[in-house]
N, C-alpha and C. Protein backbone atom coordinates (compact mmCIF):
# COMPACT_ATOMS: atom_id res chain seq x y z
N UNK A 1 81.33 136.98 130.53
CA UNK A 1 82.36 135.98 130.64
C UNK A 1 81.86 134.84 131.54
N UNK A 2 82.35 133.62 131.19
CA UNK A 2 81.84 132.12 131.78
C UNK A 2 82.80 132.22 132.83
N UNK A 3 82.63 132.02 133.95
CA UNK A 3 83.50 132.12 135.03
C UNK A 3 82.67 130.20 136.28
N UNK A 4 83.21 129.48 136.21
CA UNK A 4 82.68 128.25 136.90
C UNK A 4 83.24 128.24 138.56
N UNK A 5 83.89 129.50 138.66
CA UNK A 5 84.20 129.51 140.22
C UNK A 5 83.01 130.23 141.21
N UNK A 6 82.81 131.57 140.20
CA UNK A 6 82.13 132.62 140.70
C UNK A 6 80.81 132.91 139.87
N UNK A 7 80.55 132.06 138.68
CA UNK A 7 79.60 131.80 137.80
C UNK A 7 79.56 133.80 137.00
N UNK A 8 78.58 133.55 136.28
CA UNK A 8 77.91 133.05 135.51
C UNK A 8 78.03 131.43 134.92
N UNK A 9 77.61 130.52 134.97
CA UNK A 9 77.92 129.29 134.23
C UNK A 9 77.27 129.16 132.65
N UNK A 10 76.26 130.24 132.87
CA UNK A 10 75.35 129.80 131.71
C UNK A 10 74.80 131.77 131.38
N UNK A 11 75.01 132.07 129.80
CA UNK A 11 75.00 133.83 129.75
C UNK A 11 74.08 133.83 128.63
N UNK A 12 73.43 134.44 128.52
CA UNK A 12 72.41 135.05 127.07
C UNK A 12 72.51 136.37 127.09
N UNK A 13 72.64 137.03 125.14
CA UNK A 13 72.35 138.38 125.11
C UNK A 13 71.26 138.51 123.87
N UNK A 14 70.97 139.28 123.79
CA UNK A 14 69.97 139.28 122.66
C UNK A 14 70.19 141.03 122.34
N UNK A 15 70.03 140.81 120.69
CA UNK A 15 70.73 142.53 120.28
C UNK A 15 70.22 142.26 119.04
N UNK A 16 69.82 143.52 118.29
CA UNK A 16 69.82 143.62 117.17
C UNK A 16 70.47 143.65 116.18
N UNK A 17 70.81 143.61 114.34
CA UNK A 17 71.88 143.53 113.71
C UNK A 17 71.75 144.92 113.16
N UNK A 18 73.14 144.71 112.44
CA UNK A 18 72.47 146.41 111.70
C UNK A 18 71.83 145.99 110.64
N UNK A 19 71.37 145.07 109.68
CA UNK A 19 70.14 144.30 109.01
C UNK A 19 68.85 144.85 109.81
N UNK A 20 68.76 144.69 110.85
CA UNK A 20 67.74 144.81 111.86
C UNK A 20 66.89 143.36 111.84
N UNK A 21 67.97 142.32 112.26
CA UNK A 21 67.68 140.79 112.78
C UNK A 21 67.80 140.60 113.93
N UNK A 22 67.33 140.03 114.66
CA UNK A 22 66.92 139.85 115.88
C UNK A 22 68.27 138.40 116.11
N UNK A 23 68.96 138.71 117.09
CA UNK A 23 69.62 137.62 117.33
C UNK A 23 69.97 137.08 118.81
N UNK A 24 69.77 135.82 119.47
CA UNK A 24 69.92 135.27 120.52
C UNK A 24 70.88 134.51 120.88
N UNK A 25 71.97 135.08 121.97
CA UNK A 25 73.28 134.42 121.93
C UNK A 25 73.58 133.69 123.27
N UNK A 26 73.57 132.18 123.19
CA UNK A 26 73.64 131.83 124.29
C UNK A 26 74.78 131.39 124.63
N UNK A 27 75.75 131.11 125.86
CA UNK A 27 76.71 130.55 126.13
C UNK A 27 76.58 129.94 127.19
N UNK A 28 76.97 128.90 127.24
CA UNK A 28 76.90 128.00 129.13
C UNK A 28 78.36 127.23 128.80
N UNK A 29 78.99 127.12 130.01
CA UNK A 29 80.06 126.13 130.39
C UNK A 29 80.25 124.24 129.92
N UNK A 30 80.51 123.85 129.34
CA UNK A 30 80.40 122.48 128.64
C UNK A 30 80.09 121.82 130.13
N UNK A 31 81.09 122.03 131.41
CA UNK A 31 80.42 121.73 132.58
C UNK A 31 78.70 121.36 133.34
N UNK A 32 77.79 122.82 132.53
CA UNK A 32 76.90 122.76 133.02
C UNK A 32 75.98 121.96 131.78
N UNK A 33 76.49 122.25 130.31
CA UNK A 33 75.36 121.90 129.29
C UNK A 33 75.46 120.68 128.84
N UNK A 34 75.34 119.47 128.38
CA UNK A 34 76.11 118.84 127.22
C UNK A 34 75.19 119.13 126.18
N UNK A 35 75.62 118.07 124.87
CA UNK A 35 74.89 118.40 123.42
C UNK A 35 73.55 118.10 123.52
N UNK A 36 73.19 116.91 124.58
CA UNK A 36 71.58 116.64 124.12
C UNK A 36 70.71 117.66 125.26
N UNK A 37 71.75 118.61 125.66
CA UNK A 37 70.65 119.74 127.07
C UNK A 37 70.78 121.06 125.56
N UNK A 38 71.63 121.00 124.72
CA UNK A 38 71.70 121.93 124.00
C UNK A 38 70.93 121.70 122.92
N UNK A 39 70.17 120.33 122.56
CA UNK A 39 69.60 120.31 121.16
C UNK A 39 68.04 120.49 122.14
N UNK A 40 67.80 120.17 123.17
CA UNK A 40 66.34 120.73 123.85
C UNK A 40 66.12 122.20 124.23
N UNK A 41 67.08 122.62 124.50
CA UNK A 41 66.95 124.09 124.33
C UNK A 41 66.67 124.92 123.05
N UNK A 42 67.05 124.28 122.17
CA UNK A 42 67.20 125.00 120.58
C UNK A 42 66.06 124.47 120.56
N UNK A 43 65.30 123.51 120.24
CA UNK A 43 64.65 122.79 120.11
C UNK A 43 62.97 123.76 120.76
N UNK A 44 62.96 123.86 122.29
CA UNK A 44 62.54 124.68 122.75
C UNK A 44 62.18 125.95 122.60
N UNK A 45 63.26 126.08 122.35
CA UNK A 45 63.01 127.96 121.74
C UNK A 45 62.97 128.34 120.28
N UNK A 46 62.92 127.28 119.58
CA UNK A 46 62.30 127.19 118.06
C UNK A 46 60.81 127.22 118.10
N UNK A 47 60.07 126.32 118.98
CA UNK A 47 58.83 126.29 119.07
C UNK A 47 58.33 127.44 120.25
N UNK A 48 58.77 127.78 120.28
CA UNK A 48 58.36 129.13 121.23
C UNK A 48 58.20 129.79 119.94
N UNK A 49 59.19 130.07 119.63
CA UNK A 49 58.82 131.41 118.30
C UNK A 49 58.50 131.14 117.49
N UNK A 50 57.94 130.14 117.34
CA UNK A 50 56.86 129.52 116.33
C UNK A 50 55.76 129.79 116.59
N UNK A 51 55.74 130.52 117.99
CA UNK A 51 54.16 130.22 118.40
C UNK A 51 53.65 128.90 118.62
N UNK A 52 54.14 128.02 119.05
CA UNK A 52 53.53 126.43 119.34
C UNK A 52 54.35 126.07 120.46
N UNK A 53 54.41 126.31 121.25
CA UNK A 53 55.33 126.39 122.91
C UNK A 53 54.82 124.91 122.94
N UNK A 54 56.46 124.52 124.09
CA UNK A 54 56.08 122.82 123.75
C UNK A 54 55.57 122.31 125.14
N UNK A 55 54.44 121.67 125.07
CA UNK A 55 53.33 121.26 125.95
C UNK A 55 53.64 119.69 126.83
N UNK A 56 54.48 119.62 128.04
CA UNK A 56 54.83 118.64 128.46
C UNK A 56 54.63 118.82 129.88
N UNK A 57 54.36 117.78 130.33
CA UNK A 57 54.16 117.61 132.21
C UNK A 57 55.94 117.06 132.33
N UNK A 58 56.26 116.35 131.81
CA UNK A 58 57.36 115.94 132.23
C UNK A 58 59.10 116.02 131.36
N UNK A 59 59.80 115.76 131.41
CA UNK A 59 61.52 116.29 130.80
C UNK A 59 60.57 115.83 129.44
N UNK A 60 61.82 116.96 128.37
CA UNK A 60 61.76 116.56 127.52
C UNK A 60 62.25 115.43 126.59
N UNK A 61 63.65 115.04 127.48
CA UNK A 61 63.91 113.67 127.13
C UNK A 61 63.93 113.03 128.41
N UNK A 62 63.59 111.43 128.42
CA UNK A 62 63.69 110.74 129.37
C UNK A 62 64.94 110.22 129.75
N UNK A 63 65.21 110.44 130.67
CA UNK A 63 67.00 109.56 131.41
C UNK A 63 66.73 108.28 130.38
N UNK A 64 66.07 107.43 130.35
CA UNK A 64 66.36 106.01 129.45
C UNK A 64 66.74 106.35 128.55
N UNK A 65 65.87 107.58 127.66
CA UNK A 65 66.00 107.66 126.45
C UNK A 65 67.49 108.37 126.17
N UNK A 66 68.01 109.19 127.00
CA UNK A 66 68.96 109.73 127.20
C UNK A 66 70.36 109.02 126.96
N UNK A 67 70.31 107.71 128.02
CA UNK A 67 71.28 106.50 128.06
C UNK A 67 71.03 105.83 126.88
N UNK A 68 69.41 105.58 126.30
CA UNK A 68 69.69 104.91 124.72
C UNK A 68 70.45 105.58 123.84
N UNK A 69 70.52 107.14 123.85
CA UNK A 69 71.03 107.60 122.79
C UNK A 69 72.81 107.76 123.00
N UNK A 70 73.04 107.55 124.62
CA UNK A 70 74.37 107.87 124.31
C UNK A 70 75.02 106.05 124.30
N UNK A 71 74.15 105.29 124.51
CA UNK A 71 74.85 103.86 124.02
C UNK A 71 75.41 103.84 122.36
N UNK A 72 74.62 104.39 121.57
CA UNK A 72 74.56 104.67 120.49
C UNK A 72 76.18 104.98 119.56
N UNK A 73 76.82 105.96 120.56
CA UNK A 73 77.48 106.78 120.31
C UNK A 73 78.90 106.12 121.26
């Protein structure tokens, strides 16, 4: 459970199906995530399990680029 007093703010479980699919369940507080911290995470952990882990010294999006995209919108 998301609790923003006493946290957890942000929870993952990972379990198998009865298929036997591998599934990763994340939850965080709209507080702590918004949509463009949630499309770098997916984003992130797509290329992880791709085997091609993503290779950066610095954020994956830039604050400018960040403010360009939410002018946008």
């Amino acid at each position: 459970m998301i609790d923003i007093e006493q946290g957890p703010v942000f929870s993952t479980h990972h379990f198998v199906t009865t298929n036997g699919s591998y599934m990763l369940y994340l939850a965080a507080h709209h507080l702590v995530v918004d949509l463009q911290s949630c499309f770098v995470v997916v984003n992130d952990l797509e290329s992880v399990l791709a085997n091609n882990p993503p290779r950066r010294s610095g954020p994956s999006v830039t604050y400018r680029k960040y403010i360009q995209d939410q002018q946008l919108h």
